[in-house]
C-alpha atoms as a PDB file:
ATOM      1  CA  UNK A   1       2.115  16.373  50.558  1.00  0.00           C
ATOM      2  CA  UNK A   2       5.414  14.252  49.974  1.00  0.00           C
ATOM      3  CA  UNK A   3       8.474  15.770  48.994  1.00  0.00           C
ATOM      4  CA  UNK A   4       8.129  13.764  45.224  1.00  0.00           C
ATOM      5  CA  UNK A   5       4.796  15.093  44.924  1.00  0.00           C
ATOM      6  CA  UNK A   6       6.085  18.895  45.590  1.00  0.00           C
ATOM      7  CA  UNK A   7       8.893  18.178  43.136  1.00  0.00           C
ATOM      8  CA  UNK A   8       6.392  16.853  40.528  1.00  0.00           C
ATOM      9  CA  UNK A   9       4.280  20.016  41.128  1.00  0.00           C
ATOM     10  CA  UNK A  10       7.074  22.664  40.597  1.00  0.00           C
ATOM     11  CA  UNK A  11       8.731  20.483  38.132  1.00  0.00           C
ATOM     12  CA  UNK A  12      11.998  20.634  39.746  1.00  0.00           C
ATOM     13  CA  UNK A  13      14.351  17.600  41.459  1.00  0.00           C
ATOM     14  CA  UNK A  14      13.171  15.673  44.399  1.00  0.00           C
ATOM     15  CA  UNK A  15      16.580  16.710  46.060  1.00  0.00           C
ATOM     16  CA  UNK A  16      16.510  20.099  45.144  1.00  0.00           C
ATOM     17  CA  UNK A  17      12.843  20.308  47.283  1.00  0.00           C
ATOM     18  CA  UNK A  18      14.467  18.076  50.197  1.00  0.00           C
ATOM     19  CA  UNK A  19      17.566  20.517  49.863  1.00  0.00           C
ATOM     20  CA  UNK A  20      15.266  23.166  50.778  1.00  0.00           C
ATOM     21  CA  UNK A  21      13.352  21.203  53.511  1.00  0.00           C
ATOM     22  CA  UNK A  22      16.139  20.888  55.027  1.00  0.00           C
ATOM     23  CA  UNK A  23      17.675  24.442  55.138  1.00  0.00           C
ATOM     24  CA  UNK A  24      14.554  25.448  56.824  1.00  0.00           C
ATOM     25  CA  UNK A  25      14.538  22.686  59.689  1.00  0.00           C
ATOM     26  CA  UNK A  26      18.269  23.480  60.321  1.00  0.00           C
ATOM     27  CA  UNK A  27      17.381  27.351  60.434  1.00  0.00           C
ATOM     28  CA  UNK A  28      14.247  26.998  62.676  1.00  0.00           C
ATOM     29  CA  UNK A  29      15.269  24.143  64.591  1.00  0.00           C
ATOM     30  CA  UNK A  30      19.501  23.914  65.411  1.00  0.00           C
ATOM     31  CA  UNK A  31      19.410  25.828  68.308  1.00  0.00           C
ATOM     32  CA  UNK A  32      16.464  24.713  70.540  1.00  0.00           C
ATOM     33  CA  UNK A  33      15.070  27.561  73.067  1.00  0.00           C
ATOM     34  CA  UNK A  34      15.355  25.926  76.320  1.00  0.00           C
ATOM     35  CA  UNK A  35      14.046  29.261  78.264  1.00  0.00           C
ATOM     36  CA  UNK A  36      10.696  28.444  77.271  1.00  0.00           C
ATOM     37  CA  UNK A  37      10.054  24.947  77.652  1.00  0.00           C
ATOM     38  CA  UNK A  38       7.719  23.668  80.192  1.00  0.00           C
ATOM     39  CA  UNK A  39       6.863  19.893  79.355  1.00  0.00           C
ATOM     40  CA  UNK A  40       9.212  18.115  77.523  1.00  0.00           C
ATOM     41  CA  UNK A  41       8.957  14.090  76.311  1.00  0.00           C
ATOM     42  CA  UNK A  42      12.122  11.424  76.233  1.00  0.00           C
ATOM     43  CA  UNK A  43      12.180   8.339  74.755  1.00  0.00           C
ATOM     44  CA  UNK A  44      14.887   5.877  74.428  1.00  0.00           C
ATOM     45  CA  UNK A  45      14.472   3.199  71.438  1.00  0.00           C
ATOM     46  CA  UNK A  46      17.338   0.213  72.108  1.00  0.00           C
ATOM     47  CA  UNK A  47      18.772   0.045  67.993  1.00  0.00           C
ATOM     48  CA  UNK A  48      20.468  -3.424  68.780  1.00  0.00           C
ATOM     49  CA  UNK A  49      23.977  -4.409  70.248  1.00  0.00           C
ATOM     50  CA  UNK A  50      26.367  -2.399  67.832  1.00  0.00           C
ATOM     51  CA  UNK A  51      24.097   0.983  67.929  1.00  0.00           C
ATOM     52  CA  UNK A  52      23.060   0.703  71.297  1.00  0.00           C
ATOM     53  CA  UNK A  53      20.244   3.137  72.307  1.00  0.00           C
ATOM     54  CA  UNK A  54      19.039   6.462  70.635  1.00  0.00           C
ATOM     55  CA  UNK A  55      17.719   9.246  73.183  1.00  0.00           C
ATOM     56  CA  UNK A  56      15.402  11.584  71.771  1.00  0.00           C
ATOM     57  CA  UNK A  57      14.127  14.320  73.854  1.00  0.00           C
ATOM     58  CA  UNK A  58      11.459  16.589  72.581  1.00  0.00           C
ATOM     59  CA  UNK A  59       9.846  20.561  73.660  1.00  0.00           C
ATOM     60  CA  UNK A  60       5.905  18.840  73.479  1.00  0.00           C
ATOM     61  CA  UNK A  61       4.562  22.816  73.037  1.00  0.00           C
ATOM     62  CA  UNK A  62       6.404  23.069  69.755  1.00  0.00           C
ATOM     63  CA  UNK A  63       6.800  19.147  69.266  1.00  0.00           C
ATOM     64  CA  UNK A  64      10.547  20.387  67.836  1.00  0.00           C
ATOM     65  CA  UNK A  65      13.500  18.241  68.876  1.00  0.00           C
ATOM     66  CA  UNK A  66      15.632  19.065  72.111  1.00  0.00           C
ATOM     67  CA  UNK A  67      18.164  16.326  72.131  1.00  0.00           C
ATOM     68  CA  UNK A  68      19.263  13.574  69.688  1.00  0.00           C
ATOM     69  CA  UNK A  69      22.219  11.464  71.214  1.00  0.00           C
ATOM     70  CA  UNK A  70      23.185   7.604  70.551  1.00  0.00           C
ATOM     71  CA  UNK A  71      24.566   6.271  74.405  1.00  0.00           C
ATOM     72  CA  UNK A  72      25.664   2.002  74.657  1.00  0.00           C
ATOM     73  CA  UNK A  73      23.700   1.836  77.924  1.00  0.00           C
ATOM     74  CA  UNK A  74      20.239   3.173  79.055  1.00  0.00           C
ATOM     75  CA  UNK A  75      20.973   5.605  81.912  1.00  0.00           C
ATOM     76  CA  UNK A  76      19.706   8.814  82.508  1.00  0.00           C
ATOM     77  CA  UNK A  77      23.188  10.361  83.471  1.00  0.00           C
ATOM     78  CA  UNK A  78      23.941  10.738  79.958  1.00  0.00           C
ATOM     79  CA  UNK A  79      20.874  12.512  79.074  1.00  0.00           C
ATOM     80  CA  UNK A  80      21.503  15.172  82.116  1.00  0.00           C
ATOM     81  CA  UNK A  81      25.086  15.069  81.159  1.00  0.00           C
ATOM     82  CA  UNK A  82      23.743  16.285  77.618  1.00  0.00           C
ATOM     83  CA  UNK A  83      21.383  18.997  78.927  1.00  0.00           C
ATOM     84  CA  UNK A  84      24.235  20.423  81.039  1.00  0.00           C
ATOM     85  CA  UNK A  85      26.404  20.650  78.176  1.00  0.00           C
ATOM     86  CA  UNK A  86      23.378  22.558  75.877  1.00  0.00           C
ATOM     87  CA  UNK A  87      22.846  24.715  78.772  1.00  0.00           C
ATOM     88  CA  UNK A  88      19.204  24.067  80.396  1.00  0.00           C
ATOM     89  CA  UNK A  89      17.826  26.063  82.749  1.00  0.00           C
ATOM     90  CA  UNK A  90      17.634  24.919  86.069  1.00  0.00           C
END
């Protein structure tokens, strides 16, 4: 169901329903548990020559985002550099 659909339903705002939404992905989601994750996916999309590329890492269990970071270049040093700084396990 979108989030204007909800809103019609409940006859509230459509930003007081993506308000919500996104209390509750902040809460569940801000601080990834990186003790549990066994298989994890990365993908790098290239966003054009100002943007350079976004990194997106995800826990493929709980298909919740790990790691969201916007690098120049394409090199896997930053994305280790990030996962050192969040604290992965070894």
């Amino acid at each position: 169901m979108t989030i204007q659909a909800v809103a019609r339903h409940l006859g509230v705002s459509w930003d007081l329903v993506k308000g919500i939404q996104k209390d509750n992905l902040n809460k569940r989601y801000r601080l990834p548990k990186l003790a549990k994750i066994k298989r994890i996916a990365l993908d790098e999309i290239y966003q054009g020559k100002k943007l350079g590329y976004l990194t997106i890492v995800l826990d493929l269990q709980r298909g919740a985002v790990i790691l969201l970071a916007m690098e120049r270049c394409r090199c896997t040093d930053s994305v280790l550099e990030a996962f050192e700084t969040i604290g992965a396990p070894d």
